[in-house]
C-alpha atoms as a PDB file:
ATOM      1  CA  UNK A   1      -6.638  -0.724  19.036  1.00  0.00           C
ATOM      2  CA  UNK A   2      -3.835   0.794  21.128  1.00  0.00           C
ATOM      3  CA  UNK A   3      -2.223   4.260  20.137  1.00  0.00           C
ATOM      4  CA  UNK A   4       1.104   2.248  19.642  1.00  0.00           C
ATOM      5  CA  UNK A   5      -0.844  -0.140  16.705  1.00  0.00           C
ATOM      6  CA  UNK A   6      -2.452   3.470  15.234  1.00  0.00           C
ATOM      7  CA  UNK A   7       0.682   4.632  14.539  1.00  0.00           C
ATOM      8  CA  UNK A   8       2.281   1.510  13.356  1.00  0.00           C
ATOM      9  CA  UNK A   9      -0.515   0.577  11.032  1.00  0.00           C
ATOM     10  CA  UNK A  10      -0.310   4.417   9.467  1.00  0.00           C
ATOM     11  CA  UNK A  11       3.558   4.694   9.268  1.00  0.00           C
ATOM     12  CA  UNK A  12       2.972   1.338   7.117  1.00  0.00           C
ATOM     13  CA  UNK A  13       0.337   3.229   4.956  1.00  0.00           C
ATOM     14  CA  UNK A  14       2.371   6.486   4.695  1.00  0.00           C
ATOM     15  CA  UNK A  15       5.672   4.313   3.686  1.00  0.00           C
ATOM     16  CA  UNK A  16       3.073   1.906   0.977  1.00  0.00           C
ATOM     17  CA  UNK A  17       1.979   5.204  -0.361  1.00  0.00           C
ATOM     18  CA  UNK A  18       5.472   6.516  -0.356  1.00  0.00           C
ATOM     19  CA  UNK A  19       6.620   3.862  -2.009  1.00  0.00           C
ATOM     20  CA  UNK A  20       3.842   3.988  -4.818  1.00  0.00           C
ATOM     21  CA  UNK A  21       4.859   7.643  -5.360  1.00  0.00           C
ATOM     22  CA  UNK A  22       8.133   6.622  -6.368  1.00  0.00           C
ATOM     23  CA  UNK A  23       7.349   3.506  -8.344  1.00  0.00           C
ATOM     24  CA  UNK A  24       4.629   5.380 -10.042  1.00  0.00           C
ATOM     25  CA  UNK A  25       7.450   8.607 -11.113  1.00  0.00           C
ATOM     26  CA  UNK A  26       9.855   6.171 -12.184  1.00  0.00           C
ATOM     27  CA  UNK A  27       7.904   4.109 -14.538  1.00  0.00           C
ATOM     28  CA  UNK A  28       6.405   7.102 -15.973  1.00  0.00           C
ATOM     29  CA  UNK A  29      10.027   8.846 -16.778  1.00  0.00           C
ATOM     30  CA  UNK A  30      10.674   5.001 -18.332  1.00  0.00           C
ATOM     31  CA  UNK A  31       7.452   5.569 -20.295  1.00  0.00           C
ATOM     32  CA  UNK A  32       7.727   9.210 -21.310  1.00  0.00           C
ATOM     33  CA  UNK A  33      11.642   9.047 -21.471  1.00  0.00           C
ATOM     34  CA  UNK A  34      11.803  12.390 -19.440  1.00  0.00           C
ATOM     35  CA  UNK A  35      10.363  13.339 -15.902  1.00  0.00           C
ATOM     36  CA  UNK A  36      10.999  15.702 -13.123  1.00  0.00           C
ATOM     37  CA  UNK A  37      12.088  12.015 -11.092  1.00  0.00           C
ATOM     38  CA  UNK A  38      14.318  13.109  -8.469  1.00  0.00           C
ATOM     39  CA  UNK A  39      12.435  15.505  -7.373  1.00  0.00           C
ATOM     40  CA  UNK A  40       9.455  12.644  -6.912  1.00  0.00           C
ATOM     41  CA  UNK A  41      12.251  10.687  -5.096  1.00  0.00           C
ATOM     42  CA  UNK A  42      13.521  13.424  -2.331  1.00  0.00           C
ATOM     43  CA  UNK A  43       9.381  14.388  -1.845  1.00  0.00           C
ATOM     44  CA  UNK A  44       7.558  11.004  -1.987  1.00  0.00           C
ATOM     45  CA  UNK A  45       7.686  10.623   2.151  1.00  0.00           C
ATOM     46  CA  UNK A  46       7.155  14.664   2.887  1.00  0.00           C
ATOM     47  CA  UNK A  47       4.083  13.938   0.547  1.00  0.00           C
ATOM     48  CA  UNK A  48       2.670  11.122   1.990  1.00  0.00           C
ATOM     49  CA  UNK A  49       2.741  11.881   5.361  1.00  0.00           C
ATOM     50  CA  UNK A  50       0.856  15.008   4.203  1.00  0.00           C
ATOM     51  CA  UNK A  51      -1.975  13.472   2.573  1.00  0.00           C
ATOM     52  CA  UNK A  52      -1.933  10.332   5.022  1.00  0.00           C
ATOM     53  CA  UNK A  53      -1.887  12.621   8.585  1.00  0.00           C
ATOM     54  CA  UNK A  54      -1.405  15.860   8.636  1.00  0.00           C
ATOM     55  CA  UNK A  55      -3.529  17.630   6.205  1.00  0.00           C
ATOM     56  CA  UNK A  56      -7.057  17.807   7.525  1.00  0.00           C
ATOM     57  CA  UNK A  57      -8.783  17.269   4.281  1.00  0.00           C
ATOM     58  CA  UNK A  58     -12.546  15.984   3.085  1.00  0.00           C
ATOM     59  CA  UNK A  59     -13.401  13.396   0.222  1.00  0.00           C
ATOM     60  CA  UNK A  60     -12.416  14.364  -3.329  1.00  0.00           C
ATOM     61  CA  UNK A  61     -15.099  16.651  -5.339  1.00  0.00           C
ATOM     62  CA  UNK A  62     -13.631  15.911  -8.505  1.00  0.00           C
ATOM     63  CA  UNK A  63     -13.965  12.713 -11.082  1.00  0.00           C
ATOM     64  CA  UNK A  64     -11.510   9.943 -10.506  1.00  0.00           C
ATOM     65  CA  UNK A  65     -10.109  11.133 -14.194  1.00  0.00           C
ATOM     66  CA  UNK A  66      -9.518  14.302 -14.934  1.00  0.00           C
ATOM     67  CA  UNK A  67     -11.077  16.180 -17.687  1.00  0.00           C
ATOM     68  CA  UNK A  68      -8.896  17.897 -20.485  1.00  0.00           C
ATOM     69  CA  UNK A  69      -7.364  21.084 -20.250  1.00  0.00           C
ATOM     70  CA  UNK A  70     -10.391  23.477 -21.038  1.00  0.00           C
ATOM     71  CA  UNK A  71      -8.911  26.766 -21.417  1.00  0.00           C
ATOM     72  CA  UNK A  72      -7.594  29.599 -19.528  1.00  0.00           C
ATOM     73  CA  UNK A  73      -9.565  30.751 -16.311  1.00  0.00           C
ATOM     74  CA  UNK A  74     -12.539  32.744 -16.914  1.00  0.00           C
ATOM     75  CA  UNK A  75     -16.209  33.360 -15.725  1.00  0.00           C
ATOM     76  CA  UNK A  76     -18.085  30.532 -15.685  1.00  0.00           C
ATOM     77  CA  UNK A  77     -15.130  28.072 -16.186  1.00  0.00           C
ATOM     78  CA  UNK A  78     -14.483  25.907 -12.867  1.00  0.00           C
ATOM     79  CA  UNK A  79     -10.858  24.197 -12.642  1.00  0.00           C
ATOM     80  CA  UNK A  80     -11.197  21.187 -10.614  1.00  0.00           C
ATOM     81  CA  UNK A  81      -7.498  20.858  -9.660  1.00  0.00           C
ATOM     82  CA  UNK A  82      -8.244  22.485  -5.763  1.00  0.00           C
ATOM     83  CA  UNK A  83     -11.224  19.906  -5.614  1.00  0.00           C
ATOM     84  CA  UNK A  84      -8.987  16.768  -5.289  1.00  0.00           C
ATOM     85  CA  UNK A  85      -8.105  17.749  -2.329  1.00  0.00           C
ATOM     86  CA  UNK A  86     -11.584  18.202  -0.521  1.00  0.00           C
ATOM     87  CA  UNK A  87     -14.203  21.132  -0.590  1.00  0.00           C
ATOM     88  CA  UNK A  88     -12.946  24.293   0.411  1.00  0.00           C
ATOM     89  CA  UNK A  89     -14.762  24.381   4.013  1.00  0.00           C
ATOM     90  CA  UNK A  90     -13.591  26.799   6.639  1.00  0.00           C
ATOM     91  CA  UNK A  91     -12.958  23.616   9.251  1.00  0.00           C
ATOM     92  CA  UNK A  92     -10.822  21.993   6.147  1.00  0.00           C
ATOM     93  CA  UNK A  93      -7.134  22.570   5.768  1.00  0.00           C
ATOM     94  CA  UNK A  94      -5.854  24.044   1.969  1.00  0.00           C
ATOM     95  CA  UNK A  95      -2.413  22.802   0.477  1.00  0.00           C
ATOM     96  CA  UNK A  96      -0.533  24.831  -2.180  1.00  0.00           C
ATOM     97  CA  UNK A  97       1.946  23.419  -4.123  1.00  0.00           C
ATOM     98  CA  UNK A  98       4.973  25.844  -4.847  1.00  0.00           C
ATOM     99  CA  UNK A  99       7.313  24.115  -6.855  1.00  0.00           C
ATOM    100  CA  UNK A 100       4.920  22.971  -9.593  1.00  0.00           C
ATOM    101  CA  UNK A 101       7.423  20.543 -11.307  1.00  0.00           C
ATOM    102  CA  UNK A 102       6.781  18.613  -8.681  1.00  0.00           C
ATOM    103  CA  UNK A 103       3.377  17.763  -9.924  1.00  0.00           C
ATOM    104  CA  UNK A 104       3.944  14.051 -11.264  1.00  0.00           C
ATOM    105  CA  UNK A 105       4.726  13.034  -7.735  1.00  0.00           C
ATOM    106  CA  UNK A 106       1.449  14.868  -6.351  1.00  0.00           C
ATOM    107  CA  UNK A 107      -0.217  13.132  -8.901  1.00  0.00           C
ATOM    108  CA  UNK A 108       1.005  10.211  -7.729  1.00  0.00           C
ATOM    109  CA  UNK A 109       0.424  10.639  -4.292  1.00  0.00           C
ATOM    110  CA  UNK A 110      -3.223  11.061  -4.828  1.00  0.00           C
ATOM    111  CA  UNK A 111      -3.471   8.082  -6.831  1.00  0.00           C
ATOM    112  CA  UNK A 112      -1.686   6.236  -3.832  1.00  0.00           C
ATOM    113  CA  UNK A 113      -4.638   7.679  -1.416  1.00  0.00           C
ATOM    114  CA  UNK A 114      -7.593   7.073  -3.934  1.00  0.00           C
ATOM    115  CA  UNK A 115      -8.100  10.533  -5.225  1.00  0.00           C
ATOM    116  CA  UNK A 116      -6.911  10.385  -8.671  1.00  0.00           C
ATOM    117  CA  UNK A 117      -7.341   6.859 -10.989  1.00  0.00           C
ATOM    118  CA  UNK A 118      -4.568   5.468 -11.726  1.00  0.00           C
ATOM    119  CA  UNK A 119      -5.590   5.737 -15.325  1.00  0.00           C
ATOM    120  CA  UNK A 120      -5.196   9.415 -15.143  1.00  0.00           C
ATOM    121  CA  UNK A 121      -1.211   9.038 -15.487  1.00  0.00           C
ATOM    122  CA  UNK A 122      -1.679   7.696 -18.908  1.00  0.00           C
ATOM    123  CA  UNK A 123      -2.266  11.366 -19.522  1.00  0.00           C
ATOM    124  CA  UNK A 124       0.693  12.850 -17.784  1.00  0.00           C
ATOM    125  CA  UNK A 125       2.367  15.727 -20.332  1.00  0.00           C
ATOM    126  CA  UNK A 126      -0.479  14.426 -23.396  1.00  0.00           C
ATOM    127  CA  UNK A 127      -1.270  17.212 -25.028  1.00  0.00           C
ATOM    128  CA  UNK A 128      -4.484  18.567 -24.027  1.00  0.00           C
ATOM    129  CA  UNK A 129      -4.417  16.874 -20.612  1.00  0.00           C
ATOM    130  CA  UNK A 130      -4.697  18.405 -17.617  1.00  0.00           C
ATOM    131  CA  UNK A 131      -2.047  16.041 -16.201  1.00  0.00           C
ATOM    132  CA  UNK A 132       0.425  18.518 -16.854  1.00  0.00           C
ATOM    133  CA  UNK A 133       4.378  17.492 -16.094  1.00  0.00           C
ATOM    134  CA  UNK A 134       4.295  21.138 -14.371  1.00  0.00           C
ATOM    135  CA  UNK A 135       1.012  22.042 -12.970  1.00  0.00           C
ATOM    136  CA  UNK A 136      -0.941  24.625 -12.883  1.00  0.00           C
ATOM    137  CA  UNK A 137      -4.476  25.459 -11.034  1.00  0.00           C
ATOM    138  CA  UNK A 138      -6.343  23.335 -13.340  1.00  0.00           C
ATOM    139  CA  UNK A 139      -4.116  20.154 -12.486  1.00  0.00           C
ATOM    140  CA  UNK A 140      -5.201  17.481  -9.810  1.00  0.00           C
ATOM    141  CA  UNK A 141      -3.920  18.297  -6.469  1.00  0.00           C
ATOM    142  CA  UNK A 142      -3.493  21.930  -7.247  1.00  0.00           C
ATOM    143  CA  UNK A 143      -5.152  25.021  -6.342  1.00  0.00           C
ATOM    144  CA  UNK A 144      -3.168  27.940  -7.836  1.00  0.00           C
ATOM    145  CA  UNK A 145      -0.218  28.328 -10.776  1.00  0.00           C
ATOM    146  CA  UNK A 146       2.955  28.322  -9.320  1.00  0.00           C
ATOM    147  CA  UNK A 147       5.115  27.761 -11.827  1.00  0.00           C
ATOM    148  CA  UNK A 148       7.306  31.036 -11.458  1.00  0.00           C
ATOM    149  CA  UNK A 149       9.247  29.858  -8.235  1.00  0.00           C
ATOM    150  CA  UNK A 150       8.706  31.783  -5.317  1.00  0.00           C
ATOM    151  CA  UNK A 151       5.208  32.894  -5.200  1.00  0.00           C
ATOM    152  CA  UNK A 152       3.050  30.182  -3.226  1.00  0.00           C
ATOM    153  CA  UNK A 153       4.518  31.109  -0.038  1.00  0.00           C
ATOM    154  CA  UNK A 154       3.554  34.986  -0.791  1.00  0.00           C
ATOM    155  CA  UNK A 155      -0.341  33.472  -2.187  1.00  0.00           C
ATOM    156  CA  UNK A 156      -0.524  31.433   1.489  1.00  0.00           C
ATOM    157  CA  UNK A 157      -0.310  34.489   3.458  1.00  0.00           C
ATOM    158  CA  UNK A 158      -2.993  36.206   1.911  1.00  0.00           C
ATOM    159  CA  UNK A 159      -5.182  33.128   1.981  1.00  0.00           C
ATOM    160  CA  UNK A 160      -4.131  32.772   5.753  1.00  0.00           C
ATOM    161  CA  UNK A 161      -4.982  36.033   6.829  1.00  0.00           C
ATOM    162  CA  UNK A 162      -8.119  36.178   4.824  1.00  0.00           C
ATOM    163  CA  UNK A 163      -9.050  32.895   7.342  1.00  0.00           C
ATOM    164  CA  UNK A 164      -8.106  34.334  10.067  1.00  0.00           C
ATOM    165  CA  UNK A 165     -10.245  37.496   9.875  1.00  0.00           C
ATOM    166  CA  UNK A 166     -13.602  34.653   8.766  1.00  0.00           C
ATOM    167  CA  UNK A 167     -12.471  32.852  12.129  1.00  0.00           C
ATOM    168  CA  UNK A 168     -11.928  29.698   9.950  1.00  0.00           C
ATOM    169  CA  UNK A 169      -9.932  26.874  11.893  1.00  0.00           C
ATOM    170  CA  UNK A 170      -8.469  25.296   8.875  1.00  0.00           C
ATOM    171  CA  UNK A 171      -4.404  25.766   8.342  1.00  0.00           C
ATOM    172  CA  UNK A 172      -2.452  26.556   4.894  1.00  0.00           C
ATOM    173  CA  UNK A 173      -0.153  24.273   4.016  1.00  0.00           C
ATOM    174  CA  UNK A 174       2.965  25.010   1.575  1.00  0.00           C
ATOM    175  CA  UNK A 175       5.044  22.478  -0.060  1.00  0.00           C
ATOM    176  CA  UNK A 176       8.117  24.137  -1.427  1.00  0.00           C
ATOM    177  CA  UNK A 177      11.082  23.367  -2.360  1.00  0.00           C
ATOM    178  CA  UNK A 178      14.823  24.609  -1.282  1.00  0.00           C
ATOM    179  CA  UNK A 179      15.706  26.396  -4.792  1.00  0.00           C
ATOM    180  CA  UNK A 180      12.582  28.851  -3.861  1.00  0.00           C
ATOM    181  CA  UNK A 181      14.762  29.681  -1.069  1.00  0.00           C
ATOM    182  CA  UNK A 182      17.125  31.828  -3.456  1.00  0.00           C
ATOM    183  CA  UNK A 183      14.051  34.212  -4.181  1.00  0.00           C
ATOM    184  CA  UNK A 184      13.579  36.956  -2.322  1.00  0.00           C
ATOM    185  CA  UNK A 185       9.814  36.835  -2.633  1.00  0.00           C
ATOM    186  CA  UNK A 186      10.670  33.821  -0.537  1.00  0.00           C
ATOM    187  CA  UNK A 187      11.481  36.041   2.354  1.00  0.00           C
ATOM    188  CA  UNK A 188       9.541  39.090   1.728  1.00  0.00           C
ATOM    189  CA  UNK A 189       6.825  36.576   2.405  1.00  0.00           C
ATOM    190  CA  UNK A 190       8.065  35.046   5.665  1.00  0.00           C
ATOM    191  CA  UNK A 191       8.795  38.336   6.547  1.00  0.00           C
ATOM    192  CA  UNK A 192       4.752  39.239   6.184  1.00  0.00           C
ATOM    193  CA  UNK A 193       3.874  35.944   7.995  1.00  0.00           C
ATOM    194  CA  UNK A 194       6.016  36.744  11.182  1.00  0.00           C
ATOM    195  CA  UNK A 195       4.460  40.076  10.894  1.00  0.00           C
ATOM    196  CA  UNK A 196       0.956  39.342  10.576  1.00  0.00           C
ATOM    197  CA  UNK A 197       1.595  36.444  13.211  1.00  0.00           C
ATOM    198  CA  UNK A 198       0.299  33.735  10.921  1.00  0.00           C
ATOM    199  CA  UNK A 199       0.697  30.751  12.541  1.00  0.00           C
ATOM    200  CA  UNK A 200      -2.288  28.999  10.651  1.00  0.00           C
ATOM    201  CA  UNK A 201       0.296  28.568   8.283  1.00  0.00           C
ATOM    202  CA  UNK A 202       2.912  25.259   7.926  1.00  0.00           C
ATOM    203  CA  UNK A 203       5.778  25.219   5.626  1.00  0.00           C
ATOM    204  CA  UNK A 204       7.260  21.627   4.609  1.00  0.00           C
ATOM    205  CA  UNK A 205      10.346  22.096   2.514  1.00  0.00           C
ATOM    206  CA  UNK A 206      11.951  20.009   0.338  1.00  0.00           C
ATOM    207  CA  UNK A 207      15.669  20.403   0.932  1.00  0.00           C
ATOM    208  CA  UNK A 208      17.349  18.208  -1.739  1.00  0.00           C
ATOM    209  CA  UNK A 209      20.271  20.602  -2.763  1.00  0.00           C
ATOM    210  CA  UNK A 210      19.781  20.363  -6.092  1.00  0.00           C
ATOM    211  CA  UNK A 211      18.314  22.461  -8.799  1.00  0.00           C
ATOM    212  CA  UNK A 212      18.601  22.831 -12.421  1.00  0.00           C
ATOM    213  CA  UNK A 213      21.953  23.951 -12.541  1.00  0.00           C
ATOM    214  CA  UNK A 214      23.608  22.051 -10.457  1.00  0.00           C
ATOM    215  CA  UNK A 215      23.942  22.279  -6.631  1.00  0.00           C
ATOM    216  CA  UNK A 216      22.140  24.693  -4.586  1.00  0.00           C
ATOM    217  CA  UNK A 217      25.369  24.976  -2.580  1.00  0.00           C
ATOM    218  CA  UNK A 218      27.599  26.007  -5.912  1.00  0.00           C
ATOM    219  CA  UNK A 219      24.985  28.023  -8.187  1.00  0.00           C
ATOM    220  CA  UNK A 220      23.795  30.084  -4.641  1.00  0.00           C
ATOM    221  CA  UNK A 221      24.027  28.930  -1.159  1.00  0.00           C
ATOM    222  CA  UNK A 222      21.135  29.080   0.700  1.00  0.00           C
ATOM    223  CA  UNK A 223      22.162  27.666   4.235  1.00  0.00           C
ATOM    224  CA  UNK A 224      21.964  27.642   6.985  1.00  0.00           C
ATOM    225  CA  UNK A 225      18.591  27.789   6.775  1.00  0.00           C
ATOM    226  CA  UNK A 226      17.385  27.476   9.940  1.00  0.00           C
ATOM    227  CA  UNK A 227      19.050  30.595  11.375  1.00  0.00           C
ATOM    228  CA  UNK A 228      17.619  32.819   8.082  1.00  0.00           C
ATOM    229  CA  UNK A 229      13.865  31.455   8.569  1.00  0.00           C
ATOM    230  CA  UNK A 230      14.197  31.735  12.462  1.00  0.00           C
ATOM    231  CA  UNK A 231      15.963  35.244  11.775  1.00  0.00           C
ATOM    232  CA  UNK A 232      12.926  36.256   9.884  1.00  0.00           C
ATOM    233  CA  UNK A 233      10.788  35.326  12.663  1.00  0.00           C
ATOM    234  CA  UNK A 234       9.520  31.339  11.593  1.00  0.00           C
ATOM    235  CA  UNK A 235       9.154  28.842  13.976  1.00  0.00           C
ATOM    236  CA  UNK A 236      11.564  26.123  12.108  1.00  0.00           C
ATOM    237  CA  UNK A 237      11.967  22.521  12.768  1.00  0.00           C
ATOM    238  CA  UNK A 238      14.854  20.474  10.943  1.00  0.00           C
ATOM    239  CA  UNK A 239      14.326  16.622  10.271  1.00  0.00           C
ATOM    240  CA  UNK A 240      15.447  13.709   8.471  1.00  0.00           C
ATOM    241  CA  UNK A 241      12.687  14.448   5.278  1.00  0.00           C
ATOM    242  CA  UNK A 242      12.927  10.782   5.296  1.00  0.00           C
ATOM    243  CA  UNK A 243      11.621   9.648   8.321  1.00  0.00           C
ATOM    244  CA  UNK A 244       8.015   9.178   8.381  1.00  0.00           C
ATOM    245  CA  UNK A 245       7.625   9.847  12.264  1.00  0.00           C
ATOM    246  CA  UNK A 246       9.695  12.865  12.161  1.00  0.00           C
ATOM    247  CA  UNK A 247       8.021  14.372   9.331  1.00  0.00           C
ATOM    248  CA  UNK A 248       4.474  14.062  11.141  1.00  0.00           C
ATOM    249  CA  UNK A 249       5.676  14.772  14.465  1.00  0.00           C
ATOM    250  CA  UNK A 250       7.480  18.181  13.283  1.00  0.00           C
ATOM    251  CA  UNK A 251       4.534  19.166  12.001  1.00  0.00           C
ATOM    252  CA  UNK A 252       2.718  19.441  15.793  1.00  0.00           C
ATOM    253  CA  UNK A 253       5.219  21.804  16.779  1.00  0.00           C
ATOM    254  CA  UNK A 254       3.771  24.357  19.189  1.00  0.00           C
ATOM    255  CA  UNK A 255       4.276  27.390  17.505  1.00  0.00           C
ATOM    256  CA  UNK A 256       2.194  29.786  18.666  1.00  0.00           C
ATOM    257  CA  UNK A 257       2.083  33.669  16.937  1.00  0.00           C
ATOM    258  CA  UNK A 258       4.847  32.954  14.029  1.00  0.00           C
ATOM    259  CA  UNK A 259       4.569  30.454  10.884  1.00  0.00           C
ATOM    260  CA  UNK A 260       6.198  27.001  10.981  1.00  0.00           C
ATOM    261  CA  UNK A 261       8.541  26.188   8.850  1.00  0.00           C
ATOM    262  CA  UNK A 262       9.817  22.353   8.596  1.00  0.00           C
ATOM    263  CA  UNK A 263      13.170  21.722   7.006  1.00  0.00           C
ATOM    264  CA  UNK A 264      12.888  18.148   5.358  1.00  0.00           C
ATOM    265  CA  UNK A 265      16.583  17.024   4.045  1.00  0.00           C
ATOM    266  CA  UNK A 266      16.612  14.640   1.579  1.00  0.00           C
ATOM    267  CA  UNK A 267      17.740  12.743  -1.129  1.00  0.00           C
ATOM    268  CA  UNK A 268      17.176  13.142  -4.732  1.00  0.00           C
ATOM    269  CA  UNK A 269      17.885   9.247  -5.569  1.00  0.00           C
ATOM    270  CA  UNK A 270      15.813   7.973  -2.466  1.00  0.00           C
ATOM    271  CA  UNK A 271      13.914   4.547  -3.226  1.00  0.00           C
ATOM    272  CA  UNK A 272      15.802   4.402  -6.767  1.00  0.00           C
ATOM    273  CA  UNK A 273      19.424   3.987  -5.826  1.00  0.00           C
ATOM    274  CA  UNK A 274      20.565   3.415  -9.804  1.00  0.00           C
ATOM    275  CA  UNK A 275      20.396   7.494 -10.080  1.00  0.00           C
ATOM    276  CA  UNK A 276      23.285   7.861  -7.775  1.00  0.00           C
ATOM    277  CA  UNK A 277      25.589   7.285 -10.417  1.00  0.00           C
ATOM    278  CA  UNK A 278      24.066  10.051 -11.885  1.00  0.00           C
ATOM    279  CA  UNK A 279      24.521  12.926  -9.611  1.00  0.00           C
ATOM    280  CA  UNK A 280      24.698  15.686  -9.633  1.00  0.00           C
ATOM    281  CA  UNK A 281      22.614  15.631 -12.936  1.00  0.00           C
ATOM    282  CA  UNK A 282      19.352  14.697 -11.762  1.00  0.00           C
ATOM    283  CA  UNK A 283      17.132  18.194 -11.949  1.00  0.00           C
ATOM    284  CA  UNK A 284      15.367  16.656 -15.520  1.00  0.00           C
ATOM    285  CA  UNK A 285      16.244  12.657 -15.493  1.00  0.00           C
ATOM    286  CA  UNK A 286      15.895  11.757 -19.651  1.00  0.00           C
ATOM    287  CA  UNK A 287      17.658   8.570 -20.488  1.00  0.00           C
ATOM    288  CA  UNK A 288      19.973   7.993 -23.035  1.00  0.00           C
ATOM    289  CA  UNK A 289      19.717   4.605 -24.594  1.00  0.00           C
ATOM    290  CA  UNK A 290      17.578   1.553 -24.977  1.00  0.00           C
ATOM    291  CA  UNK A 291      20.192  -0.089 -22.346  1.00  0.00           C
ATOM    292  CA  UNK A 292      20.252   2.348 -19.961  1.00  0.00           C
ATOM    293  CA  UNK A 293      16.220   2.235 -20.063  1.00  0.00           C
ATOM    294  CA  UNK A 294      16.181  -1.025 -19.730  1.00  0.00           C
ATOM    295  CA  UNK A 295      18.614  -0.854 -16.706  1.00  0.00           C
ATOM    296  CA  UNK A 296      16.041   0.969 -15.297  1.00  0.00           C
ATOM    297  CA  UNK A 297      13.149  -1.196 -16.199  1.00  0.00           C
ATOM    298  CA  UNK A 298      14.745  -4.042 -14.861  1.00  0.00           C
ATOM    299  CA  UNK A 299      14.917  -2.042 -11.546  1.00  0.00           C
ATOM    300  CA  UNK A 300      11.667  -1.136 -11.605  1.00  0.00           C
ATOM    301  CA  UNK A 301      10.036  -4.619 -11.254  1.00  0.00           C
ATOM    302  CA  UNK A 302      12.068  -5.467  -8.176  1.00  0.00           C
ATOM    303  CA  UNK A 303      10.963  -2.262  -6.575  1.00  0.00           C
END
């Protein structure tokens, strides 16, 4: 098979398993009448090029469906969440999830890629489930709790260095998104990455413009973004966060002695073109009668 059929058969898996992502958020905001869905929308192609290509991960270590939520962490109790993505190996890369209410659409993704059942959704936000609506280290796909913005960025650095000094080959991934760019633990830790001349360490970001209360560029403007991260000493690539190419391509970026950080703008009604109407209130999509779900339903089955 010629390099030019490689890549054409996997941008057709990456956009199938995109696709899935989004199908699989919408119809379980349609089921649960409340879901973090535009955040599933703007993410579903940074996401599946990441577990299609560029993470170098092994086979899943944990069961197809997750177990219940089991407690707290403590000695002797194991939280498989880390496992879904492969055995911790030093040749194996580690992704950490930042912006933990994006979980439904990592769920999703590893559903898409034969990690996770499908089955396991039924779960999502249960009580007692695992399957959390935001995620936490016990949840499938994810290795630490994130869910005070800001922090995984911080956690990657010391996981980096730690492989660094053990000669491990395997990279730390991040998946943010651009609201964590307001916090200045953000920066402290790119700061410490430039520093420490990390560059086992990628960055995708998730720059949809939108959090909870309203637009990133009203509530606190965050750009340009480029010049802050390559101010604080990133290397930073900007791309279309919907283009499947660009998205893998970006992340083999030669950057040699500082972190990479990959700027990924997108849209928060990508693949489900019925929220537009609904900007710019789309941080928590509920709906709001039986009409407008079945709107919605009926938009579902042609997807």
């Amino acid at each position: 098979m010629s390099s030019s059929t490689q890549t054409e058969a996997w941008v057709d898996r990456a956009t199938r398993v995109a696709r899935g992502i989004r199908r699989r958020a919408l119809q379980l905001t349609i089921e649960k009448n409340g879901c973090y869905l535009s955040q599933a929308l703007s993410s579903a192609d940074i996401l599946a090029v990441l577990y299609t290509k560029v993470l170098n991960i092994g086979p899943s270590r944990a069961p197809l469906k997750p177990p219940p939520f089991a407690g707290v962490p403590r000695p002797g109790l194991h939280h498989l969440g880390a496992d879904y993505n492969g055995p911790r190996a030093p040749q194996y890369d580690r992704l950490l999830l930042s912006a933990a209410h994006y979980a439904v659409a990592v769920y999703a993704a590893l559903v898409e890629t034969g990690r996770l059942a499908p089955e396991a959704l039924a779960d999502f936000n249960a009580d007692g489930s695992s399957v959390e609506m935001i995620g936490a280290e016990h949840s499938p796909g994810m290795e630490l709790t994130t869910g005070s913005f800001g922090q995984a960025l911080s956690q990657a650095g010391g996981v980096a260095l730690a492989r660094r000094l053990k000669q491990e080959s395997g990279k730390v991934w991040v998946f943010m998104s651009d609201g964590e760019c307001e916090e200045g633990q953000t920066w402290e830790a790119v700061q410490a990455l430039a520093h420490h001349k990390l560059d086992n360490v990628g960055v995708y970001i998730d720059v949809n413009g939108q959090q909870v209360d309203g637009l990133t560029s009203e509530v606190m403007n965050i750009e340009p973004l480029a010049d802050r991260f390559t101010a604080f000493g990133a290397t930073v690539v900007t791309v279309d966060g919907h283009d499947i190419e660009a998205l893998e391509r970006a992340a083999r970026t030669r950057h040699a002695g500082t972190p990479l950080v990959i700027l990924c703008y997108t849209n928060t009604a990508c693949g489900v073109e019925l929220l537009e109407e609904r900007k710019p209130n789309l941080h928590y999509v509920r709906f709001k009668s039986e009409a407008e779900i079945n709107r919605y339903r009926d938009y579902l089955r042609e997807m």
